[in-house]
Each structure stands twice: as C-alpha cells, then as structure tokens.
PDB file of N, CA and C in Angstrom:
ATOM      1  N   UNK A   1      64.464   3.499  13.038  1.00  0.00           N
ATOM      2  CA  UNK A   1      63.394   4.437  12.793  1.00  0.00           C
ATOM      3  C   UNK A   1      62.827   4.878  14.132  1.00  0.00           C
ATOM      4  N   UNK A   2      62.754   6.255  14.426  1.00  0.00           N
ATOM      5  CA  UNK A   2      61.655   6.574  15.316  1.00  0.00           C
ATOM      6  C   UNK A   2      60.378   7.536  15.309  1.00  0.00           C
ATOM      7  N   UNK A   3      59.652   6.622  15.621  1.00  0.00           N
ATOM      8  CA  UNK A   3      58.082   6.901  16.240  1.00  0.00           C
ATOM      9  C   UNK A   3      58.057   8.395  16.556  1.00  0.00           C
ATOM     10  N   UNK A   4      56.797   9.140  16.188  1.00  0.00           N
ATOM     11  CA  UNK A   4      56.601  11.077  16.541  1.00  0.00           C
ATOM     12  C   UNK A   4      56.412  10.277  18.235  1.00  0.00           C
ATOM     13  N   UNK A   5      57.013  11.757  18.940  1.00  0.00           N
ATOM     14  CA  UNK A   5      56.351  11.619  20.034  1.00  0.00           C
ATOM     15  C   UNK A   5      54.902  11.779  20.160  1.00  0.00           C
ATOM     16  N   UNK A   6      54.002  11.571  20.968  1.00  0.00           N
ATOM     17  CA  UNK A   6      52.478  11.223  21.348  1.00  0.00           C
ATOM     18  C   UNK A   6      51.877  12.766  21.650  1.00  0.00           C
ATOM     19  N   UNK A   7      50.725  12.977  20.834  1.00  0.00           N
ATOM     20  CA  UNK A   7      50.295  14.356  20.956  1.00  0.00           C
ATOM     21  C   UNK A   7      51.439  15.619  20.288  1.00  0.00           C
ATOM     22  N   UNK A   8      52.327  15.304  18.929  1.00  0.00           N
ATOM     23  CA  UNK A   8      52.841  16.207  18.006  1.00  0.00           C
ATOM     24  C   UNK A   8      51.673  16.279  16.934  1.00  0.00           C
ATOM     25  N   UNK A   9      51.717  16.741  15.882  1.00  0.00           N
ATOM     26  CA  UNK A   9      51.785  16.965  14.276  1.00  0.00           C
ATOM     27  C   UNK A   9      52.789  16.591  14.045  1.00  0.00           C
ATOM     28  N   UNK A  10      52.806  14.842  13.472  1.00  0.00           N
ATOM     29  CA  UNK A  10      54.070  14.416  12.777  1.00  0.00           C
ATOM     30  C   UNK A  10      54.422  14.394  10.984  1.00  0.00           C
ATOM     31  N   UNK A  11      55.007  14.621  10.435  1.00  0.00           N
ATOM     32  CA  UNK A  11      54.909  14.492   9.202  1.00  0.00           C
ATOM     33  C   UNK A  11      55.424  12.910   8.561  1.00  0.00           C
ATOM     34  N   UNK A  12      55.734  12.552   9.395  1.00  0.00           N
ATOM     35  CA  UNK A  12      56.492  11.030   9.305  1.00  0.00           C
ATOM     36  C   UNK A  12      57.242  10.796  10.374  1.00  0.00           C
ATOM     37  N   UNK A  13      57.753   9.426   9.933  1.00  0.00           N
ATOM     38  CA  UNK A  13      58.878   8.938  11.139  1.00  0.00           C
ATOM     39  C   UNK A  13      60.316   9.182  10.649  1.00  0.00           C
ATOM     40  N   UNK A  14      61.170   9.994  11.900  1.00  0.00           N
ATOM     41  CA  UNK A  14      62.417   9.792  11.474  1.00  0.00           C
ATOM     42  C   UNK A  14      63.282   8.709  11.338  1.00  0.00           C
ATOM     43  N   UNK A  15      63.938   9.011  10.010  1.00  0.00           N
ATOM     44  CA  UNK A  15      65.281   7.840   9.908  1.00  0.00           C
ATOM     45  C   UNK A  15      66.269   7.721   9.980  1.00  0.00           C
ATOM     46  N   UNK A  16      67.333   7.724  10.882  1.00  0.00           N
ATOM     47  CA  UNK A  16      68.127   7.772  11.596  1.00  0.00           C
ATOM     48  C   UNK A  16      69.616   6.744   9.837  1.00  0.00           C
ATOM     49  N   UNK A  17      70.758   7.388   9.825  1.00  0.00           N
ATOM     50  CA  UNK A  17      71.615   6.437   9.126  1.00  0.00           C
ATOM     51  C   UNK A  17      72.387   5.664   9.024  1.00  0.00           C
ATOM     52  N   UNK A  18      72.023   5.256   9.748  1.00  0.00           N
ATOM     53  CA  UNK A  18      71.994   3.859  10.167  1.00  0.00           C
ATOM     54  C   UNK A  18      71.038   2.922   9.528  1.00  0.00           C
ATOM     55  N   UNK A  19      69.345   3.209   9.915  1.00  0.00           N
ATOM     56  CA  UNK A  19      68.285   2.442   9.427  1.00  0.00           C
ATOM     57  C   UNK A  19      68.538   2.375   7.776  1.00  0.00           C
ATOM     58  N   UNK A  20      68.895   3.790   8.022  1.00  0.00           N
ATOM     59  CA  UNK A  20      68.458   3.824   6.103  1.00  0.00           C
ATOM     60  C   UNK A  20      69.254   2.979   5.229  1.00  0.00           C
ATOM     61  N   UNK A  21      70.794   2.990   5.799  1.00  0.00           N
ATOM     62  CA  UNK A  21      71.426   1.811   5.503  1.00  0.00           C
ATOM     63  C   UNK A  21      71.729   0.890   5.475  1.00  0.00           C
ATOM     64  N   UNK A  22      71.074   0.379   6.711  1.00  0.00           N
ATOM     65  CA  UNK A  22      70.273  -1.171   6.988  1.00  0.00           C
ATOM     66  C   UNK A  22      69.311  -1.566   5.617  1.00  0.00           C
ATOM     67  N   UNK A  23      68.804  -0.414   5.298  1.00  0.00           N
ATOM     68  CA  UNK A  23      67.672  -0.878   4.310  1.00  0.00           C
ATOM     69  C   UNK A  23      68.162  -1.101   3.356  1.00  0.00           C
ATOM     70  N   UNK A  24      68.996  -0.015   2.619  1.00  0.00           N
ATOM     71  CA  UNK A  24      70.034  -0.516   1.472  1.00  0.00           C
ATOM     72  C   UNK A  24      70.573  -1.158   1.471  1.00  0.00           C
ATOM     73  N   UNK A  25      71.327  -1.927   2.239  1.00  0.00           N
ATOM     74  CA  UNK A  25      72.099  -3.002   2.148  1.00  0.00           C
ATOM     75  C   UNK A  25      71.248  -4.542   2.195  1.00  0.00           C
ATOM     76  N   UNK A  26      69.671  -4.595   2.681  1.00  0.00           N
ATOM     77  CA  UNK A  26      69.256  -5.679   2.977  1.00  0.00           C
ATOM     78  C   UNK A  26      69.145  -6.190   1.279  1.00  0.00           C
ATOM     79  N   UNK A  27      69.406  -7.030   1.421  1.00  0.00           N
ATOM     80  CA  UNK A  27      68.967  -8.331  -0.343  1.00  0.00           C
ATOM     81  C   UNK A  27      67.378  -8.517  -0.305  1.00  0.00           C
ATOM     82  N   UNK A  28      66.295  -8.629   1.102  1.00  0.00           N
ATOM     83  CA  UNK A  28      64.835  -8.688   0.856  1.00  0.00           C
ATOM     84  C   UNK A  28      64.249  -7.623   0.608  1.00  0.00           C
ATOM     85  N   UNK A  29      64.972  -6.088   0.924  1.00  0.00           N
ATOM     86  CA  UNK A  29      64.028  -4.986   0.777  1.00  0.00           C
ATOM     87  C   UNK A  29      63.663  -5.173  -0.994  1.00  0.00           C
ATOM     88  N   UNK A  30      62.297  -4.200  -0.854  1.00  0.00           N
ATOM     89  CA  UNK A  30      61.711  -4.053  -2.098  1.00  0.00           C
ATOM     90  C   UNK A  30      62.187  -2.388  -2.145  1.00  0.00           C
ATOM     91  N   UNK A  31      62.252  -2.452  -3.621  1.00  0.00           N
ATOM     92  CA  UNK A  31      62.310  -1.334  -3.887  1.00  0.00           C
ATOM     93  C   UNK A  31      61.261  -0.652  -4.915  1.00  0.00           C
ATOM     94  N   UNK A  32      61.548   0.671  -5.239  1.00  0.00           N
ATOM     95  CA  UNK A  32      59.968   1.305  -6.265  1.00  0.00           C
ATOM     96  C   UNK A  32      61.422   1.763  -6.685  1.00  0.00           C
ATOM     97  N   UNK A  33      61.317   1.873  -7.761  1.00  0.00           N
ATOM     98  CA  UNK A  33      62.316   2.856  -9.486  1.00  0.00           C
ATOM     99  C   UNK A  33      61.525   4.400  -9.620  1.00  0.00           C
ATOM    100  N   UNK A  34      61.664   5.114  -9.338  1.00  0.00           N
ATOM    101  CA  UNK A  34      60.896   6.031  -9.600  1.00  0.00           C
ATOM    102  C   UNK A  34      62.129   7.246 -10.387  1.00  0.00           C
ATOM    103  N   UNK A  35      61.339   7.677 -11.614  1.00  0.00           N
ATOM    104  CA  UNK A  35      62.074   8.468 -13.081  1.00  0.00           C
ATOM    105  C   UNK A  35      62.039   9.702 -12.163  1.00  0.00           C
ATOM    106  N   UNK A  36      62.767  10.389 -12.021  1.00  0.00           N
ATOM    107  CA  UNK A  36      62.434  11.797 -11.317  1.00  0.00           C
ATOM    108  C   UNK A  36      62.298  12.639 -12.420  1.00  0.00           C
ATOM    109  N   UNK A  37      62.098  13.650 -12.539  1.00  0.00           N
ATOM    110  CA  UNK A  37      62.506  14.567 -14.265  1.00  0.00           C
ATOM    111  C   UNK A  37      62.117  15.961 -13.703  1.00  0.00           C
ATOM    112  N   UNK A  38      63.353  16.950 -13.728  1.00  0.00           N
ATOM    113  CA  UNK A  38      63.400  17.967 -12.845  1.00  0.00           C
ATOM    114  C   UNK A  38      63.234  19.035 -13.970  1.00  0.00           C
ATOM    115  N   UNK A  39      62.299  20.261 -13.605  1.00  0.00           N
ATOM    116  CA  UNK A  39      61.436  20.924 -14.729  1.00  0.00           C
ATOM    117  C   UNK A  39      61.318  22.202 -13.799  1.00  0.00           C
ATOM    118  N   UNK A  40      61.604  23.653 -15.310  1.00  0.00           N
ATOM    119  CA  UNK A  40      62.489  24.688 -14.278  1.00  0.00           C
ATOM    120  C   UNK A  40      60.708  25.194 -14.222  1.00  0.00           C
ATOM    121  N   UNK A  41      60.800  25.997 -13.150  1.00  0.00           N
ATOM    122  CA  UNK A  41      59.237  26.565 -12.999  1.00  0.00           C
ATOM    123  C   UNK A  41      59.522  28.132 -13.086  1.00  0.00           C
ATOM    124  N   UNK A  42      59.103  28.743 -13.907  1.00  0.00           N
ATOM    125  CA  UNK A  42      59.074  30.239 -13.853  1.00  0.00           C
ATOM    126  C   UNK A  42      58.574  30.573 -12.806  1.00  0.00           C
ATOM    127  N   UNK A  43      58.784  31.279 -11.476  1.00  0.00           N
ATOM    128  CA  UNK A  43      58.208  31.839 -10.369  1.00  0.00           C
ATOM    129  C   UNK A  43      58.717  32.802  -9.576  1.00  0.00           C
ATOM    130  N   UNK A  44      58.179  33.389  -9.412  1.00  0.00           N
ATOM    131  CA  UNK A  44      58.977  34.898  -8.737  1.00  0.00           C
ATOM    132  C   UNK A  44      58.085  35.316  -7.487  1.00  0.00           C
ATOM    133  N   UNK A  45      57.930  34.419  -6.362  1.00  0.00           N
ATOM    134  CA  UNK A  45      57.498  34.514  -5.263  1.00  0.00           C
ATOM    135  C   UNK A  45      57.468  36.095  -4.864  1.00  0.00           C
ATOM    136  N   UNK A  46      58.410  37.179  -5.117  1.00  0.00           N
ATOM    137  CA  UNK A  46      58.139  38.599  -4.226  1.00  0.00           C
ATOM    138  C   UNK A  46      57.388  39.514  -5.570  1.00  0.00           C
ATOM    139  N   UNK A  47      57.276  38.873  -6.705  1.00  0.00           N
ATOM    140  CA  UNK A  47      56.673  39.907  -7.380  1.00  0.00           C
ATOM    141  C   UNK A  47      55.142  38.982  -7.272  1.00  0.00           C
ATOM    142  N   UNK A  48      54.727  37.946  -6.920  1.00  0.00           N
ATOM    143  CA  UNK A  48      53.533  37.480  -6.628  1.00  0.00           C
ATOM    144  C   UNK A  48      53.156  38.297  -5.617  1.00  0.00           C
ATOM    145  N   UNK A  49      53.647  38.349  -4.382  1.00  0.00           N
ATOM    146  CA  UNK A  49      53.092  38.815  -3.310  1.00  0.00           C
ATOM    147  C   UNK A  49      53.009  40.686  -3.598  1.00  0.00           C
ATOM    148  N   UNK A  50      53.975  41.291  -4.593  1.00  0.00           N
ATOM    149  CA  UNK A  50      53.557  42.434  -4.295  1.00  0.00           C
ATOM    150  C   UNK A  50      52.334  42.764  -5.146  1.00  0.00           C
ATOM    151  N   UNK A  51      52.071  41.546  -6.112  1.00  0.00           N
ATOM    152  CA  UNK A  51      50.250  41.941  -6.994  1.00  0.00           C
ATOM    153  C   UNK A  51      49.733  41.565  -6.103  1.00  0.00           C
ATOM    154  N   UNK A  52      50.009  40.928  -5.441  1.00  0.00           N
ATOM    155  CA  UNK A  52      48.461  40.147  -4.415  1.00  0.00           C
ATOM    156  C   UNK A  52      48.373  41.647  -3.482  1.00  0.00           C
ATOM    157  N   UNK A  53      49.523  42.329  -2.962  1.00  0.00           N
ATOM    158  CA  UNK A  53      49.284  42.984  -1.752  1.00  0.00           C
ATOM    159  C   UNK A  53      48.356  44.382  -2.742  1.00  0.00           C
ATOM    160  N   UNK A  54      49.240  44.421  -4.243  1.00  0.00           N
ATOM    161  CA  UNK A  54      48.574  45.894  -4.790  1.00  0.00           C
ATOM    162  C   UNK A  54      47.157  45.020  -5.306  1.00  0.00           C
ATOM    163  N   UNK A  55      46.289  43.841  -5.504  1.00  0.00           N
ATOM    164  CA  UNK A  55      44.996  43.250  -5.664  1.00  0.00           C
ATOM    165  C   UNK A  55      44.165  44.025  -4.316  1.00  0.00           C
ATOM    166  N   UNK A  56      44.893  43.996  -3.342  1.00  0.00           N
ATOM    167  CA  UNK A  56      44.298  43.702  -2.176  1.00  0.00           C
ATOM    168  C   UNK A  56      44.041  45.268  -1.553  1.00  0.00           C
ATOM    169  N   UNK A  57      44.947  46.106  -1.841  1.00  0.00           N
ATOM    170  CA  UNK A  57      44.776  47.524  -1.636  1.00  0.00           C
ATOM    171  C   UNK A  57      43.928  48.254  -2.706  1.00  0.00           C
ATOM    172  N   UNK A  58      44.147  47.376  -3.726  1.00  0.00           N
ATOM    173  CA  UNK A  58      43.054  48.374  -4.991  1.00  0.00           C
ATOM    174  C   UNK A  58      41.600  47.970  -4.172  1.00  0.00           C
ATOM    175  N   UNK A  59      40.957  46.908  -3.856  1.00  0.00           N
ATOM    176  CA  UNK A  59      39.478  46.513  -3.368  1.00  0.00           C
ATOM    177  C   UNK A  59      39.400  47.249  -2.351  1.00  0.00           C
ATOM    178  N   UNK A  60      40.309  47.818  -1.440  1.00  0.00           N
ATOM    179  CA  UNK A  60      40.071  48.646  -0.024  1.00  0.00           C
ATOM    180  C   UNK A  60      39.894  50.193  -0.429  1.00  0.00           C
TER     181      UNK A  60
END
C-alpha cells in the first residue's frame, strides 16, 4: 500500500497487486460480505443539462 504524497487531496491509499493479493490470500484477514444489487437508473445527463441551461435562460 502507498501513503498520498504530503500536501495532495487524497482520496485514499493506493493498492498496488501485489498488496491486494497478499490480502486475499492471508487466512487472518477479515472480511465484510457485502450483497451488491445493481439497479438500472433512468438518466439522461445531456437532456438534464439542456433544461437546466433552457431554466436558466428563461430567468435572464
């Protein structure tokens, strides 16, 4: 694993695969089970932005 360098915005530490498979393979790691359940989202990101831009020109 390595450490953000000093004075970034880190979002975490990177894990290199190696570590990660160090981890999987250890018999003491703990693990969490987590159910994932993948769920379709209706969204249409460019027709959002063109109401927001025609919201935004109707108030001007």
């Amino acid at each position: 694993m390595r450490l953000p360098k000093p004075g970034t915005n880190p979002r975490g530490v990177e894990i290199t695969k190696e570590a990660l498979s160090s981890l999987v393979e250890d018999k003491m790691s703990k693990i969490i089970e987590i159910s994932w359940q993948k769920t379709k989202v209706d969204y249409n990101p460019y027709k959002r932005w063109v109401d927001y831009w025609r919201e935004d020109k109707d108030e001007n």
